[in-house]
Structures are given as C-alpha cells and as structure tokens.
Protein backbone atom coordinates (compact mmCIF):
# COMPACT_ATOMS: atom_id res chain seq x y z
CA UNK A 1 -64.69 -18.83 -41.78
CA UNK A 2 -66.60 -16.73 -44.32
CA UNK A 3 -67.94 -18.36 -47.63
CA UNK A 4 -65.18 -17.04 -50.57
CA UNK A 5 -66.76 -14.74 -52.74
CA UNK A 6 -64.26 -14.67 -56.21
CA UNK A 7 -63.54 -17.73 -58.29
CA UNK A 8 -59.75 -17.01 -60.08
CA UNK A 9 -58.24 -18.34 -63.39
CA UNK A 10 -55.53 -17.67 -65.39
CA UNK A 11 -55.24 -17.50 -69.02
CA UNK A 12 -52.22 -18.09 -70.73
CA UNK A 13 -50.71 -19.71 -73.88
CA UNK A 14 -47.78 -22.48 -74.04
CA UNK A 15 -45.51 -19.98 -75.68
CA UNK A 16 -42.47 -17.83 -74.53
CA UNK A 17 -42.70 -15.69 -71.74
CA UNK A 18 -41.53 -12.05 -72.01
CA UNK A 19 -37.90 -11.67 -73.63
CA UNK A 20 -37.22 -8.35 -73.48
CA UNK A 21 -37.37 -7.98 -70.05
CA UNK A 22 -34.66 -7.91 -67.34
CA UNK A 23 -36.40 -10.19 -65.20
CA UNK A 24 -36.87 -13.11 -67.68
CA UNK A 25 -33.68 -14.94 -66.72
CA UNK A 26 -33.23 -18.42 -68.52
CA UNK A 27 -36.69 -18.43 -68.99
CA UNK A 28 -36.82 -17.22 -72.59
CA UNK A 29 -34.34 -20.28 -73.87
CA UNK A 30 -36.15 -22.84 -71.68
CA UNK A 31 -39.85 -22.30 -71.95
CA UNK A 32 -39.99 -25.12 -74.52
CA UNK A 33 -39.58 -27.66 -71.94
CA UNK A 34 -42.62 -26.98 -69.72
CA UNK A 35 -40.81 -26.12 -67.12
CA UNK A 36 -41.78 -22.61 -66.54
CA UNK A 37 -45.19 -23.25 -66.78
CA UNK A 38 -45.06 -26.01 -64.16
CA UNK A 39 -43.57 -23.54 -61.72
CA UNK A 40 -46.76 -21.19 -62.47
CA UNK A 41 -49.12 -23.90 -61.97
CA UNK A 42 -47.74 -24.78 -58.86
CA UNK A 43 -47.58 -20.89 -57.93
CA UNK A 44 -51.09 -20.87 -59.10
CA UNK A 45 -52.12 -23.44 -57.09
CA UNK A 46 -50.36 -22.57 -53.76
CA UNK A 47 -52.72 -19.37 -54.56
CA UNK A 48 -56.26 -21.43 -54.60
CA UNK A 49 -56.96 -20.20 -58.03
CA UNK A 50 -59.54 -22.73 -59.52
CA UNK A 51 -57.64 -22.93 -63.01
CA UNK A 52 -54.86 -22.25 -65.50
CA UNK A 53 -56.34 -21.92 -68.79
CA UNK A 54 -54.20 -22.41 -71.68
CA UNK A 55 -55.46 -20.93 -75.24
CA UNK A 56 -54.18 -21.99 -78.59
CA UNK A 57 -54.36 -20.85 -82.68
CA UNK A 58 -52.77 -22.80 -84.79
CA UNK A 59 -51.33 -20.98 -87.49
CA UNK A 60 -48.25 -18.90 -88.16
CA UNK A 61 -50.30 -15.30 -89.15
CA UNK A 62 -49.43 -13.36 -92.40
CA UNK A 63 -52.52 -11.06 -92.66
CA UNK A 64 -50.68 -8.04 -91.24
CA UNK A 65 -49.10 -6.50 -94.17
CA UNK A 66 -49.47 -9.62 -96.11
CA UNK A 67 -46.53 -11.23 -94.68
CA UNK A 68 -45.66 -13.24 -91.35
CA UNK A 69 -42.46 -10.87 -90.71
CA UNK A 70 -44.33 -8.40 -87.74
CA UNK A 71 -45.61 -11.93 -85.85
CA UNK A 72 -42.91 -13.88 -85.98
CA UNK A 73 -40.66 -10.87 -84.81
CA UNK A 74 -42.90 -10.22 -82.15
CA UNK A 75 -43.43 -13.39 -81.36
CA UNK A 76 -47.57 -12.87 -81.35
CA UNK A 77 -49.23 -16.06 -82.85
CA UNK A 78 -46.21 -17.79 -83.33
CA UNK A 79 -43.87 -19.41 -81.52
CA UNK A 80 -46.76 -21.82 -79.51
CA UNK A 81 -46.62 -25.06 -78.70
CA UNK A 82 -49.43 -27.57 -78.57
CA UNK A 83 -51.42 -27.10 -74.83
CA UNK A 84 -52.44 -30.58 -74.74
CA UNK A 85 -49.05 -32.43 -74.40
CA UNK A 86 -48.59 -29.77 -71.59
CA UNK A 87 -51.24 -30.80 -69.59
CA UNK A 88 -49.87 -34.23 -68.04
CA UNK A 89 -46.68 -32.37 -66.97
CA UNK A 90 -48.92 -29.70 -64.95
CA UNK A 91 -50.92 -32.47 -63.68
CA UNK A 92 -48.09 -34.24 -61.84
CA UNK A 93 -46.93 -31.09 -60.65
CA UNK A 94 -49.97 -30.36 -58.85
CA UNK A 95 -52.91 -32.23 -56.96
CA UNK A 96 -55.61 -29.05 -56.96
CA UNK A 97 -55.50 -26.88 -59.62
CA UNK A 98 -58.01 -27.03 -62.52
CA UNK A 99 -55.91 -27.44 -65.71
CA UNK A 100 -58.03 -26.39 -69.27
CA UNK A 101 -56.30 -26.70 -72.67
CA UNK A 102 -57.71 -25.70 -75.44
CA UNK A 103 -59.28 -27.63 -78.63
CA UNK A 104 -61.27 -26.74 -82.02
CA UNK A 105 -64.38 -28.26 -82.88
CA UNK A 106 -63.48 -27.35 -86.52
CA UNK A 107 -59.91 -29.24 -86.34
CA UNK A 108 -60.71 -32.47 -83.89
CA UNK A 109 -62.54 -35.01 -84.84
CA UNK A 110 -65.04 -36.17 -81.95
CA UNK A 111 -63.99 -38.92 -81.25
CA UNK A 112 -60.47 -38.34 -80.61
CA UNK A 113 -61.03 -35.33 -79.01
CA UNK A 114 -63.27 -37.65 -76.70
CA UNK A 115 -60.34 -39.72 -75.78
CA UNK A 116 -57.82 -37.79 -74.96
CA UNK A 117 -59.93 -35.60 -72.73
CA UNK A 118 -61.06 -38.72 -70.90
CA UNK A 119 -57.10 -39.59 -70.74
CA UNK A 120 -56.25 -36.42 -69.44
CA UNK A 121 -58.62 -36.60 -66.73
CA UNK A 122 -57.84 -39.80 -65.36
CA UNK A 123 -54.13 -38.80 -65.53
CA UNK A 124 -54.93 -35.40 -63.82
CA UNK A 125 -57.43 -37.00 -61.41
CA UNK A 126 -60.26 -35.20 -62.50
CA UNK A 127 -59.11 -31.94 -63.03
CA UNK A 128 -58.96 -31.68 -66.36
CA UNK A 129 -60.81 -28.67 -68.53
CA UNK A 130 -61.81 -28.01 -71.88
CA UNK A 131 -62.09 -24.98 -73.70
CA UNK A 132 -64.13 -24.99 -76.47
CA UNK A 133 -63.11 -22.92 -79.64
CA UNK A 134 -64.72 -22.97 -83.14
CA UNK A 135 -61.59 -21.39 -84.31
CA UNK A 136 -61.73 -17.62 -86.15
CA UNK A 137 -58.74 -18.28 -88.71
CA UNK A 138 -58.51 -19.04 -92.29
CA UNK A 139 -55.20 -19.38 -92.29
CA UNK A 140 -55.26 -22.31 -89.22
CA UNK A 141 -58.02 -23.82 -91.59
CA UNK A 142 -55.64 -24.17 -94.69
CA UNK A 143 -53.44 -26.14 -92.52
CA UNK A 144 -56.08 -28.66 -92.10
CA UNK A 145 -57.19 -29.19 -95.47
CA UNK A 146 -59.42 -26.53 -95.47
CA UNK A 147 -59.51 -23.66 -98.05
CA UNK A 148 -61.43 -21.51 -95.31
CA UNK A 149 -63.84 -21.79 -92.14
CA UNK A 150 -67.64 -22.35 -92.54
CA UNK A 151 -69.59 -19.19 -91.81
CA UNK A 152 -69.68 -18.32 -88.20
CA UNK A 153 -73.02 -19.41 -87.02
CA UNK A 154 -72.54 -22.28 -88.83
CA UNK A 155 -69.62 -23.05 -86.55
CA UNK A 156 -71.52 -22.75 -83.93
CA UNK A 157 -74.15 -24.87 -84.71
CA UNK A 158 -71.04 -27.33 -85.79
CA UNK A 159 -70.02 -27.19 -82.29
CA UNK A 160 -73.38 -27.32 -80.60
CA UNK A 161 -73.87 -31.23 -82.47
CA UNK A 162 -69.89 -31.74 -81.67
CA UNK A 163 -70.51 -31.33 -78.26
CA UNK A 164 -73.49 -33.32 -78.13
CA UNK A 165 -71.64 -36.20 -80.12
CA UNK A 166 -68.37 -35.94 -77.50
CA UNK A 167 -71.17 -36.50 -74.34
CA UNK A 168 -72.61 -39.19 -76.33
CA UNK A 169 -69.36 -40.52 -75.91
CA UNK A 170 -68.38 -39.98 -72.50
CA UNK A 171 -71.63 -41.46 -71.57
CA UNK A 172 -70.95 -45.09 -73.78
CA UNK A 173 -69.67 -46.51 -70.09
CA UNK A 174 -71.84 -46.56 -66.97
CA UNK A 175 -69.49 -45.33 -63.91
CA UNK A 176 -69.43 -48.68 -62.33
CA UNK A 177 -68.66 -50.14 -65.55
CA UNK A 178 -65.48 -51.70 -64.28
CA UNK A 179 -65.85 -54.78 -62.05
CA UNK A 180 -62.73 -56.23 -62.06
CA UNK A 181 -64.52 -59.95 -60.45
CA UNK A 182 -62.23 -62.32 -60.37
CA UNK A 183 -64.54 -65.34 -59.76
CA UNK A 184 -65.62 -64.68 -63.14
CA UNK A 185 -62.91 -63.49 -64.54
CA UNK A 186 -64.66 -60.42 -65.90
CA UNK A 187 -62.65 -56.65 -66.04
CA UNK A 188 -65.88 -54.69 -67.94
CA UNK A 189 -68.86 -55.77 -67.29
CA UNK A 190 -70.17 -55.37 -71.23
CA UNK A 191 -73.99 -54.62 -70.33
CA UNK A 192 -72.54 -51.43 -69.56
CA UNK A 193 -70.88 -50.42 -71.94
CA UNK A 194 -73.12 -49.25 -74.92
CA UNK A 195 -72.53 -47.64 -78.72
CA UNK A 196 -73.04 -43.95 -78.94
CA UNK A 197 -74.41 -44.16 -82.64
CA UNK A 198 -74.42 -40.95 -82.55
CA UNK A 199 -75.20 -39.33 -86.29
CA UNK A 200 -75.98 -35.76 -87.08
CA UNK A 201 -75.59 -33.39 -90.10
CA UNK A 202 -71.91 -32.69 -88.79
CA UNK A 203 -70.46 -35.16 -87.28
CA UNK A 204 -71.26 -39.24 -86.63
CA UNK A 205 -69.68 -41.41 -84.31
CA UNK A 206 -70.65 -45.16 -83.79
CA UNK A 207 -68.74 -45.50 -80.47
CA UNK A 208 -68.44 -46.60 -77.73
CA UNK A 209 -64.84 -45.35 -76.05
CA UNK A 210 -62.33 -47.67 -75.52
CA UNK A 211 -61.24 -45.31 -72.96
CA UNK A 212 -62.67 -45.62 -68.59
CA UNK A 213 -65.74 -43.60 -67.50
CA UNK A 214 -63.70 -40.21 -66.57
CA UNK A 215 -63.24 -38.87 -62.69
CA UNK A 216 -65.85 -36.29 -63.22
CA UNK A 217 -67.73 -38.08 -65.68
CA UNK A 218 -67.02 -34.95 -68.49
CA UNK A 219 -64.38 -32.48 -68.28
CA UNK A 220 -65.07 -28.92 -67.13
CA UNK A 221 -66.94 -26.97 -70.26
CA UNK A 222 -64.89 -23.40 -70.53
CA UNK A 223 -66.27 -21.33 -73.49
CA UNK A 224 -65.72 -17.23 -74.43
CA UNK A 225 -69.18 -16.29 -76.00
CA UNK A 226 -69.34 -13.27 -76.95
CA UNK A 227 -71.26 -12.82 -79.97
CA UNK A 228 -75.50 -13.42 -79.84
CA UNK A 229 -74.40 -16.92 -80.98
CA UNK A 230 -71.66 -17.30 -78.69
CA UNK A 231 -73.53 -16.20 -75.75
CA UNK A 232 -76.44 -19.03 -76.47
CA UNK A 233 -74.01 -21.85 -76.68
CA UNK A 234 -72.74 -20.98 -73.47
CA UNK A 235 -75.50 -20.78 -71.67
CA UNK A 236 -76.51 -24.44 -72.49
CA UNK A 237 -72.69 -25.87 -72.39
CA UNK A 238 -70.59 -23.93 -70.26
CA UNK A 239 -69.42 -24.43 -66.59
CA UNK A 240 -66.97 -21.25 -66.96
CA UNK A 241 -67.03 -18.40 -68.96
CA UNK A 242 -64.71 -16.09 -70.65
CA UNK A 243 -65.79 -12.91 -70.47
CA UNK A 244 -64.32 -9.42 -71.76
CA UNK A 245 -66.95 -6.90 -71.91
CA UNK A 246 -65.73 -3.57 -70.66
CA UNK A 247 -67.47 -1.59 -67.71
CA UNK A 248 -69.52 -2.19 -64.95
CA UNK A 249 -72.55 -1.98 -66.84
CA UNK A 250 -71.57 -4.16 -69.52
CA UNK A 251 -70.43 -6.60 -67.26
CA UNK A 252 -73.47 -6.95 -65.61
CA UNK A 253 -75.73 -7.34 -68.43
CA UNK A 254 -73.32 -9.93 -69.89
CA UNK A 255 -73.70 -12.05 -66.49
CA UNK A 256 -77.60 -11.30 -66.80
CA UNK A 257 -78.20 -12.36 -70.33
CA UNK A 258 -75.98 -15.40 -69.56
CA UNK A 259 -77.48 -16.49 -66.50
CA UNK A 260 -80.81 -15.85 -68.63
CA UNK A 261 -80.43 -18.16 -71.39
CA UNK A 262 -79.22 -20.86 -69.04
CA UNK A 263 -82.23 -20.75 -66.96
CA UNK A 264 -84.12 -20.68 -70.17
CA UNK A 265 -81.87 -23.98 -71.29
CA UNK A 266 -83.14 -25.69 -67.87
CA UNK A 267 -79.53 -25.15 -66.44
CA UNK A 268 -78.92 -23.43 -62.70
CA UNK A 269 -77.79 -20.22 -63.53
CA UNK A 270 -75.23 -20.58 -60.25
CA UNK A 271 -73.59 -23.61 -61.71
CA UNK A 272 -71.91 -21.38 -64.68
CA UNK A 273 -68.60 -19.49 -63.17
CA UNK A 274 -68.70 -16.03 -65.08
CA UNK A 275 -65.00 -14.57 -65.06
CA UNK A 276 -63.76 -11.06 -66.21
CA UNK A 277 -60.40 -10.49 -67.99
CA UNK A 278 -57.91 -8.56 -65.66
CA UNK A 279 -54.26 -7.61 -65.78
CA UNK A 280 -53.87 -6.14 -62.40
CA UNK A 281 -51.08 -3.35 -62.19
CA UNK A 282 -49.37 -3.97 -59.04
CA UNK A 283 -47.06 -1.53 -57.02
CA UNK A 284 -45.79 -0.96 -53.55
CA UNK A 285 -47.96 2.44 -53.63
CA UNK A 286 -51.13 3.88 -55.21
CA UNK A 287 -48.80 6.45 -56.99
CA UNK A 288 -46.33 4.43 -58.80
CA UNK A 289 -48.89 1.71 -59.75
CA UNK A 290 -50.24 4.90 -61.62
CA UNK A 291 -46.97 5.22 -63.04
CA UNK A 292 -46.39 1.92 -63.98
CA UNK A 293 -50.05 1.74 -65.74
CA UNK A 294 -49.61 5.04 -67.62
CA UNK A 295 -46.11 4.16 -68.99
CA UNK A 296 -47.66 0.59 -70.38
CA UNK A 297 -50.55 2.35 -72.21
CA UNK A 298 -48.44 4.92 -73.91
CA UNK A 299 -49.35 4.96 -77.59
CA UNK A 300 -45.70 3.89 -78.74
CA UNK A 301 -45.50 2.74 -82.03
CA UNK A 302 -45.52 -0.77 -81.00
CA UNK A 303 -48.30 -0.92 -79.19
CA UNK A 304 -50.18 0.70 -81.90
CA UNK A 305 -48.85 -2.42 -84.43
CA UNK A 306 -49.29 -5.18 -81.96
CA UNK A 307 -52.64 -3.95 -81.37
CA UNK A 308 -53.23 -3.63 -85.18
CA UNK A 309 -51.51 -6.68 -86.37
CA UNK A 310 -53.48 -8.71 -83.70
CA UNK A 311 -56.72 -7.66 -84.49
CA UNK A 312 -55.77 -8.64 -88.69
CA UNK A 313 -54.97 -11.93 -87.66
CA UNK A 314 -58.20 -12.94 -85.76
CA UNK A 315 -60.39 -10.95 -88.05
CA UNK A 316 -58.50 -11.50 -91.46
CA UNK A 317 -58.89 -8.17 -92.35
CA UNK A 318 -55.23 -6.56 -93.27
CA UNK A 319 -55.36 -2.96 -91.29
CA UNK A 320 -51.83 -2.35 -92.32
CA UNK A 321 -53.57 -1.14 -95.64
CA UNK A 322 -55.98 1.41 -93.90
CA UNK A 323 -55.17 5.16 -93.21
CA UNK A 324 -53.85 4.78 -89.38
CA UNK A 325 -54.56 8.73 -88.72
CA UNK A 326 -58.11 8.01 -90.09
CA UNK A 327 -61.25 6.49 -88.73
CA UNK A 328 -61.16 2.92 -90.09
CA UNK A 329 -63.84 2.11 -92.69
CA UNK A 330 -66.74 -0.22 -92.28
CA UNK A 331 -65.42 -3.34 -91.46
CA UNK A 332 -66.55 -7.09 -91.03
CA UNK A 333 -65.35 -10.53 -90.47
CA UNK A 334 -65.78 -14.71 -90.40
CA UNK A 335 -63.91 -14.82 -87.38
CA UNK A 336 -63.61 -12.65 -84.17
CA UNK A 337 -66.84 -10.53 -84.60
CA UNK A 338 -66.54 -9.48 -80.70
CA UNK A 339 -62.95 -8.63 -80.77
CA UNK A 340 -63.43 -6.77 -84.25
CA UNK A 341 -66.81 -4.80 -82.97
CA UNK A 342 -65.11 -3.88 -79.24
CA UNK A 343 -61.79 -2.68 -81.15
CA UNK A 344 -64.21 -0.13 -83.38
CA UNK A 345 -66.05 0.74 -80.06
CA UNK A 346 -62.98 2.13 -78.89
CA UNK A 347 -61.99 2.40 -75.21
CA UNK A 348 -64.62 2.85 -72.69
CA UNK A 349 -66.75 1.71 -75.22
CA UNK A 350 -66.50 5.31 -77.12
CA UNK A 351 -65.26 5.54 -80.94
CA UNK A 352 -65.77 9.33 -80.33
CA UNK A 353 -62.89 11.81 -78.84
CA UNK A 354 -64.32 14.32 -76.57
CA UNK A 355 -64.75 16.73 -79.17
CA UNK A 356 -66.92 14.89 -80.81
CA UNK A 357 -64.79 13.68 -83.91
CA UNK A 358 -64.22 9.83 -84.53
CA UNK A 359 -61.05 8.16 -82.84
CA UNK A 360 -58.76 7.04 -85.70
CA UNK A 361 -57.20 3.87 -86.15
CA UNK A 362 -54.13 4.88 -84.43
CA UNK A 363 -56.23 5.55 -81.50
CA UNK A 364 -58.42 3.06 -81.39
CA UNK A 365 -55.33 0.71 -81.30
CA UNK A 366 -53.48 2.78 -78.71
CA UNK A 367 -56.31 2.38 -76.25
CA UNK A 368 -57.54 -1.31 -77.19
CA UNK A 369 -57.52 -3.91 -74.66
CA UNK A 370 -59.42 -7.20 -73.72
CA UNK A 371 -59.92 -6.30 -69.91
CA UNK A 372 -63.06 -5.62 -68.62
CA UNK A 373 -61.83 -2.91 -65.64
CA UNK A 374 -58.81 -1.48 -64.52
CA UNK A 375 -57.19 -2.77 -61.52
CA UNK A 376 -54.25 -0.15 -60.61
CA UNK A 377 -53.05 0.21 -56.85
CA UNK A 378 -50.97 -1.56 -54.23
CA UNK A 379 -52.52 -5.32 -53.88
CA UNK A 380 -54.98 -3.83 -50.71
CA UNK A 381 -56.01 -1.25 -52.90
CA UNK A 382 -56.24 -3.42 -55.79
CA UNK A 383 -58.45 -6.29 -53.12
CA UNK A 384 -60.56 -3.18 -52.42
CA UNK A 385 -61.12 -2.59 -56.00
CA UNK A 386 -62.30 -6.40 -57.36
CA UNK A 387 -64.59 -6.89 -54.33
CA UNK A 388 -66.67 -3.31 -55.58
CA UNK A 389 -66.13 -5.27 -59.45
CA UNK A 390 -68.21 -8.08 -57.90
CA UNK A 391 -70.38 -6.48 -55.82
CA UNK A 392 -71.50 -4.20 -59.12
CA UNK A 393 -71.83 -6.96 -61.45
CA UNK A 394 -73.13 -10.08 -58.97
CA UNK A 395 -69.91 -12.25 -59.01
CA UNK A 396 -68.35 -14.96 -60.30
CA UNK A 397 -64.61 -13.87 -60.20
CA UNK A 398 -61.57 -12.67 -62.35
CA UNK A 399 -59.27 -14.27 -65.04
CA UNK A 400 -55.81 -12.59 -64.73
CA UNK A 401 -53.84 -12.16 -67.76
CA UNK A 402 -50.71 -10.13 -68.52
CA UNK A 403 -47.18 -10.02 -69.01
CA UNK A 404 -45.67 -13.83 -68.91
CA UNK A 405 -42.92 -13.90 -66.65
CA UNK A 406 -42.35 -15.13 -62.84
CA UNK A 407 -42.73 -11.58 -61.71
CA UNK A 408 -45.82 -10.52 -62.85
CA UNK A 409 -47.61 -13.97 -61.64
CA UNK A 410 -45.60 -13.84 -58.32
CA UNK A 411 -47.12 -10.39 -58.04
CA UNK A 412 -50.43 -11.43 -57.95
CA UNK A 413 -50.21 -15.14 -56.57
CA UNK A 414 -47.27 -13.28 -53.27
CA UNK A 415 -48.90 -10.09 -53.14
CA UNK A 416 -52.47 -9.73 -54.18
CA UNK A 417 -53.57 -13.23 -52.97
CA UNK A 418 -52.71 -12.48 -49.81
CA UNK A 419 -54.20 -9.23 -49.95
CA UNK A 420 -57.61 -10.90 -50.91
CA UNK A 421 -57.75 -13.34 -48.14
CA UNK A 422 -57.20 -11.08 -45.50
CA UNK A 423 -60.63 -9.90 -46.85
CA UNK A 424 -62.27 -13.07 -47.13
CA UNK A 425 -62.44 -12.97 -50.66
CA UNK A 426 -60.67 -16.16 -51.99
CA UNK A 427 -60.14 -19.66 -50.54
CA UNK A 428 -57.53 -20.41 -48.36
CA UNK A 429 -57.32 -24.40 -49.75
CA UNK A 430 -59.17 -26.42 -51.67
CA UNK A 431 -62.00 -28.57 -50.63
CA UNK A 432 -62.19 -30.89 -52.88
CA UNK A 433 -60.02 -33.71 -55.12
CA UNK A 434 -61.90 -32.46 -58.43
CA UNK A 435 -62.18 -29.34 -61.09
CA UNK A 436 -65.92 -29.44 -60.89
CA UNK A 437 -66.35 -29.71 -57.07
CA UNK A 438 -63.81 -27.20 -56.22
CA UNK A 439 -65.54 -24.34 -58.90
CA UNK A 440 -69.07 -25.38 -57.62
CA UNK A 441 -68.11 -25.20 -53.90
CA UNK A 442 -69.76 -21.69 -54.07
C-alpha cells in the first residue's frame, strides 16, 4: 500500500448549521445539544481525516453599521457556543479523530488554560488539539475587562511567553510520575513533580499542575499565521497550520517561508502539517458542479453584506460607512491584518478590473473568499484536482470548510473520500491511538 500523500481537517464553529436550506431537517432547532456535531465527527472520522477544528470569537459584533442587527440576523458571529465543553462529547463519540478547540492567549489565563487542555486529553486519549488565537476583537476584549486589545505584535509576543509558560506547565510532572506502590503507600512519587516558577513580563505562574502528565505529553499546537508576525510564531510553535493564501504560487511560498523559519528555529520542517482552506463544490458532473459554483458566487446583495459585515467585525473598521460602488480608502487595523490586506487584494490577488480601473468595494466583497484554490468537478475530478494542488505547492493537505449541514460534509466524507483513496491519496485507517502520531505518520 502506497504512503498517503494529503493530511485533511475540518474547520468549523459550534454554532448552527445552515437554516435556510431544505436539507437542514431538525438540525437547525437541535444544534445546541452537540448532537449534530457528534454525527460529523464520527463522519469525519469514518473518513481518516486527522482533525475537526473548531474556531471561536467571543463577542456578539456591532461594527457593521454600528449595530448588532445584520449579525445576529444572519447569524455570523453570533449564535456560538463555547468549543471547549464540546470537546468531551466528540471524544466519546470517536476513538481516532484529532479534536482542536479553540482558546485566546489574551482571555485565558495560563494556568487554567493548562489544565483543562491536560483534562481534555486524558479524557480524549490523547487526541486533543489546541488552536492558538491572540484574538483580533475589541469588542470580545470589553467583555473581559478590557477597554481594547494590546497592539498586534504585542499579542504576539504575549502569546509567544504564554506558550512558553503553558509548557512550563505541562512539563511540572515527569511521565512516570505516577507510581501507584502500594508497599509504600505512595500514588506520586513527589521527586517528580517540580514548580514551573515560571515569570515573564506577561504572564507568571508558580506551578506545578495538579493535573497527570498528558497522553501526548502537550496537545497538538494548531496556529493561522499569516501576518510577518504570525508566520514566525508558527514556525517555532506549530504542529499544523492554517493557511489561506490564494494561488499556487502563493501557496508555495507560504509553505517555503514556513518551513524556513522552522528550520531556522531548530524545528524539522516535516513535523509542521501545512493545510490550505477548501470548500470543494461537488456534483454528479463537471457541468453542473460549474453550475452550482457560479450560482454561489453571484454578487447578490447578501453576499456582498456578509462579506462586508464580516470583514468590519474582525478588522473593526465599519465599511457600511464607505462608498460600496467606490474603491475603498486606505484602510488599517489591530486585528485581522491578513484578512483586511487579502480582502483589498481582491480576488486572484488583483484589486484591478481588466481595464485597468480599481475593483470597488462592492466587488471586492462579491469576489472575497478565504480559500486558497478552487475545487469544482465531480469528486474524481475534484481528487484529480488536489493531488496537482499538492504536487505544485509540496504538500501537506487541505482543510475543508463550507456550508454546515449533513449534506455538504457527507459530500465530501461519501463522495470525495472515496474518490481520493482510489488514488492513494488519503489513509484508509488510522495507525495510531494519538493526534500527534497519526499527523506525523507521514
């Protein structure tokens, strides 16, 4: 049996699947209970794909148009529940997949962040994730206390010391910590357990855990750097990566200037799984998948305002007040500066039309997206497709994204899987108990 080629995630949010479909069923009134999203995991992991990921914000947005009527309506930031209590309910639903919730550096505090990772991953034997977000909104700040976030590199360098305190942590108990000897009468053998004393110009923690030495000793590291900034704390922290630069040749030097800096941090470049936002289009032939793809990127009104009212919220900068059928004026932000600089780079990575004259913000927003390639075909066509994606770029594999609902994701996990595995692409099972071993196994 050939060596897989493609690593697969998915990236998702604990929030409602699509309502206004006719193929959301009871889902829409349910979704609150985990139940739908246990029935993806296990979807997921009947699949092989190496992980769900689930994001998270924590704010109700009111940027767009100065008021939180558009996302609330739309249901875009808000309704979404909490990613972390989700977790144990995927975990006992499955025995394989790779489960990564989200946290903020800027919210957490270290050490409780430490613990219930380490809980998690005993309760999901070792396949627990984390992703690790800085957070981009003032208005998820001012629910903590805060009257807004530090300046972005500062973030980052608050995360860079917030990791290093959480590991600090982590390590406090040697692996073979617990001796349970009866003779002695002795659970934890206390010579190895240790304080992390851990102090910085962020964050301090005396330690050590109260909590067991985790399965995999730390959780899986899943970052999205994007910026210079971004990119740099990846390199040295990351075992996956988020990536949505668009085009081949973007792609590539993204996985190059990665792979890079890790080398450059003393890390093995191969150990860091680079994946590439997709929303596959999926149809029984070439020509309607066409269809299908054309129809969802028609500049409708309210795809125009989603597009807009999303990129206010993670950039804080109100584009309900700009001239839509104008080119949008110099802008900048303390949060999402690669979402805000790939939305004013315009599609293709062009802010031009073809005559020359700059796309307004109307079209900029009709043509945004976060994927990095179009995948439109039947799933062999689509199989066909990703493996020329990976042999362009040099690997590591896709995260899918799109609709929420059972029939996109049975799309891709009934129709496209198997598509993929006819061409040796993906695994066929798992080889291993743990997150880790299973996205290192090649």
């Amino acid at each position: 049996m050939s060596t897989p080629r493609m690593h697969l995630g998915w990236f998702t949010s604990f929030r409602p699947p699509v309502w206004t479909s006719h193929w959301t069923g009871s889902d829409i009134d349910t979704w609150a209970d985990g139940r739908f999203h246990v029935d993806m995991a296990r979807a997921l992991e009947r699949a092989g794909f190496d992980y769900l990921m689930l994001e998270d914000s924590a704010m109700v947005s009111d940027i767009y148009g100065g008021t939180s009527e558009f996302d609330l309506a739309k249901a875009q930031y808000a309704p979404k529940h909490d990613p972390v209590a989700l977790v144990p309910m995927l975990a006992a639903a499955t025995s394989k997949l790779g489960i990564v919730a989200t946290m903020s550096t800027s919210f957490y505090p270290p050490y409780l962040l430490a613990r219930t990772v380490a809980t998690l991953d005993h309760m999901s034997h070792g396949r627990v994730g984390w992703n690790v977000v800085t957070s981009s909104e003032d208005r998820a700040a001012q629910n903590f206390g805060m009257d807004e976030l530090p300046p972005h590199d500062e973030r980052y360098e608050r995360a860079e010391e917030f990791v290093e305190t959480v590991n600090a942590l982590w390590d406090s108990w040697d692996s073979d910590a617990v001796v349970m000897d009866r003779e002695s009468n002795t659970y934890v053998d206390h010579t190895k357990v240790r304080d992390a004393d851990y102090v910085g110009k962020f964050h301090r923690s005396r330690g050590p855990l109260n909590t067991l030495p985790m399965p995999q000793g730390r959780p899986v590291i899943c970052q999205a750097g994007g910026s210079p900034r971004g990119r740099a704390f990846a390199a040295r922290n990351a075992d996956t990566i988020i990536c949505q630069a668009q085009g081949l040749e973007a792609m590539k030097a993204y996985r190059d200037d990665v792979r890079s800096k890790a080398a450059e941090a003393g890390r093995d470049p191969d150990s860091i799984k680079i994946l590439y936002i997709v929303s596959p289009v999926l149809a029984e032939t070439d020509s309607e998948a066409a269809e299908l793809d054309a129809r969802s990127r028609e500049a409708t009104d309210a795809r125009v305002h989603a597009a807009l009212a999303h990129i206010s919220a993670v950039t804080g900068n109100d584009l309900s007040t700009m001239d839509i059928d104008a080119p949008p004026p110099t802008l900048t932000t303390n949060g999402h500066r690669t979402t805000l600089a790939d939305f004013l780079a315009g599609s293709g990575g062009s802010k031009n039309n073809e005559d020359g004259s700059p796309k307004t913000l109307r079209q900029l927003a009709a043509t945004w997206s976060i994927t990095s390639v179009p995948l439109v075909g039947t799933p062999d066509t689509v199989a066909r497709q990703m493996e020329d994606v990976i042999d362009a770029v040099g690997g590591d594999g896709f995260l899918m994204t799109g609709r929420l609902g059972r029939r996109y994701y049975t799309e891709v996990t009934d129709g496209l899987i198997p598509a993929l595995r006819r061409r040796g692409l993906v695994r066929e099972g798992y080889s291993h108990e743990m997150f880790r071993d299973n996205l290192l196994d090649f």
